[in-house]
Protein backbone atom coordinates (compact mmCIF):
# COMPACT_ATOMS: atom_id res chain seq x y z
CA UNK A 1 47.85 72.79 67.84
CA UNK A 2 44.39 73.73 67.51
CA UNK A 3 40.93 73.37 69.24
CA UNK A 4 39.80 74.10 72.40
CA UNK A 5 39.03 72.07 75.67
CA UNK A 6 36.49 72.47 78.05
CA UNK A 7 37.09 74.10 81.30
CA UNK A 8 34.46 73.65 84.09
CA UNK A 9 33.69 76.33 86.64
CA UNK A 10 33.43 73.48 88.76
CA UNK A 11 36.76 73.34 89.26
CA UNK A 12 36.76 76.62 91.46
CA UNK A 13 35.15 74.25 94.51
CA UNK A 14 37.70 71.74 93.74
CA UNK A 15 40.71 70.63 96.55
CA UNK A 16 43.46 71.06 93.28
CA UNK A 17 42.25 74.55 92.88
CA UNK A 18 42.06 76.08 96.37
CA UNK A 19 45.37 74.64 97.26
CA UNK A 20 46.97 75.02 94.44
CA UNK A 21 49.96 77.79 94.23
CA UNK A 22 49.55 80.64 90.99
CA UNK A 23 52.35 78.80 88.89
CA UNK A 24 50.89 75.54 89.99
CA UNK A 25 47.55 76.64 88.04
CA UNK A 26 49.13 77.73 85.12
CA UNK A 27 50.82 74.58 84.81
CA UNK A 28 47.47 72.45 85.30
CA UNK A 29 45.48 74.31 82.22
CA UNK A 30 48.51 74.34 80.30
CA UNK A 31 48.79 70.33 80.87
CA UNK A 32 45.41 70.11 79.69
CA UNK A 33 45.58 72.55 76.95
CA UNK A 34 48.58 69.94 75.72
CA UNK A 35 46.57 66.45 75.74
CA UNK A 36 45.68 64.94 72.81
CA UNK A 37 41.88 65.55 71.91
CA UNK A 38 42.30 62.30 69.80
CA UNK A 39 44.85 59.44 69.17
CA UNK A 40 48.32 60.14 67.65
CA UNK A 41 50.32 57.37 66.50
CA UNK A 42 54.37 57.95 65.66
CA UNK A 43 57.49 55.85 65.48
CA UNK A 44 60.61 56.42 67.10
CA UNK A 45 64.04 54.41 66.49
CA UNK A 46 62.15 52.12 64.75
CA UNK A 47 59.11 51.61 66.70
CA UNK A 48 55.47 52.57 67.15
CA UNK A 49 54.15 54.28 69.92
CA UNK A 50 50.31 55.55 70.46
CA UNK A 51 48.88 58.02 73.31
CA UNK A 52 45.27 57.98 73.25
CA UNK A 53 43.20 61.43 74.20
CA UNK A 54 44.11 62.51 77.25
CA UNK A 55 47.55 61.41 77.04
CA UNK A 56 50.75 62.95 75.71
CA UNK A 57 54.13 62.79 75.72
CA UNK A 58 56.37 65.42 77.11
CA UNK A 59 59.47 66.90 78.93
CA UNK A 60 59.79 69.37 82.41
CA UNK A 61 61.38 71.10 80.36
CA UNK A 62 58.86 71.61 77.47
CA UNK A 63 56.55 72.25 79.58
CA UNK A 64 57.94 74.41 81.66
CA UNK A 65 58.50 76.61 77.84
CA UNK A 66 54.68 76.15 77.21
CA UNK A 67 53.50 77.78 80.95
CA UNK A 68 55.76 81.09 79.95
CA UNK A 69 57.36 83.65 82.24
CA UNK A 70 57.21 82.67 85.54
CA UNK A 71 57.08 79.21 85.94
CA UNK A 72 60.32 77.00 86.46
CA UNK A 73 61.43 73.33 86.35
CA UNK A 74 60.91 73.31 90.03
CA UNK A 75 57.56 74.44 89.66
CA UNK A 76 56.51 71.79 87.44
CA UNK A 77 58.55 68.64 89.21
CA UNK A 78 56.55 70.31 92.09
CA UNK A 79 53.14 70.52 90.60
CA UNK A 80 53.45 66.77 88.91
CA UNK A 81 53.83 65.57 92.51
């Protein structure tokens, strides 16, 4: 992967932020830091699939490799709630 994204100081005022645990934070930039910035197309057992920016397809358990030391499966089921 490569690029960047654009991270808003905004979000400092924001409800996600403020309540938000350590781990849960981590796991919010890292979701962002794994959307597409434009569309990917594939094909899988034979057919197409498309996620369009913003989207992406993933595991807990992939992300939960991506956040680093720290952050668990629970974490993430937690955060995604």
């Amino acid at each position: 992967m490569d690029g960047w994204i654009t991270l808003h100081r905004k979000l400092l005022d924001k409800p996600i932020w403020h309540e938000s645990t350590p781990e849960q934070k981590v796991i919010l930039i890292t979701l962002m830091l794994m959307a597409n910035h434009k569309e990917k197309q594939w094909e899988w057992q034979g057919r197409p699939y498309k996620a369009k920016p913003g989207q992406f397809v993933t595991s807990i358990n992939s992300i939960v490799e991506r956040c680093g030391k720290g952050v668990s499966a629970q974490n993430v089921r937690t955060a995604l709630k």
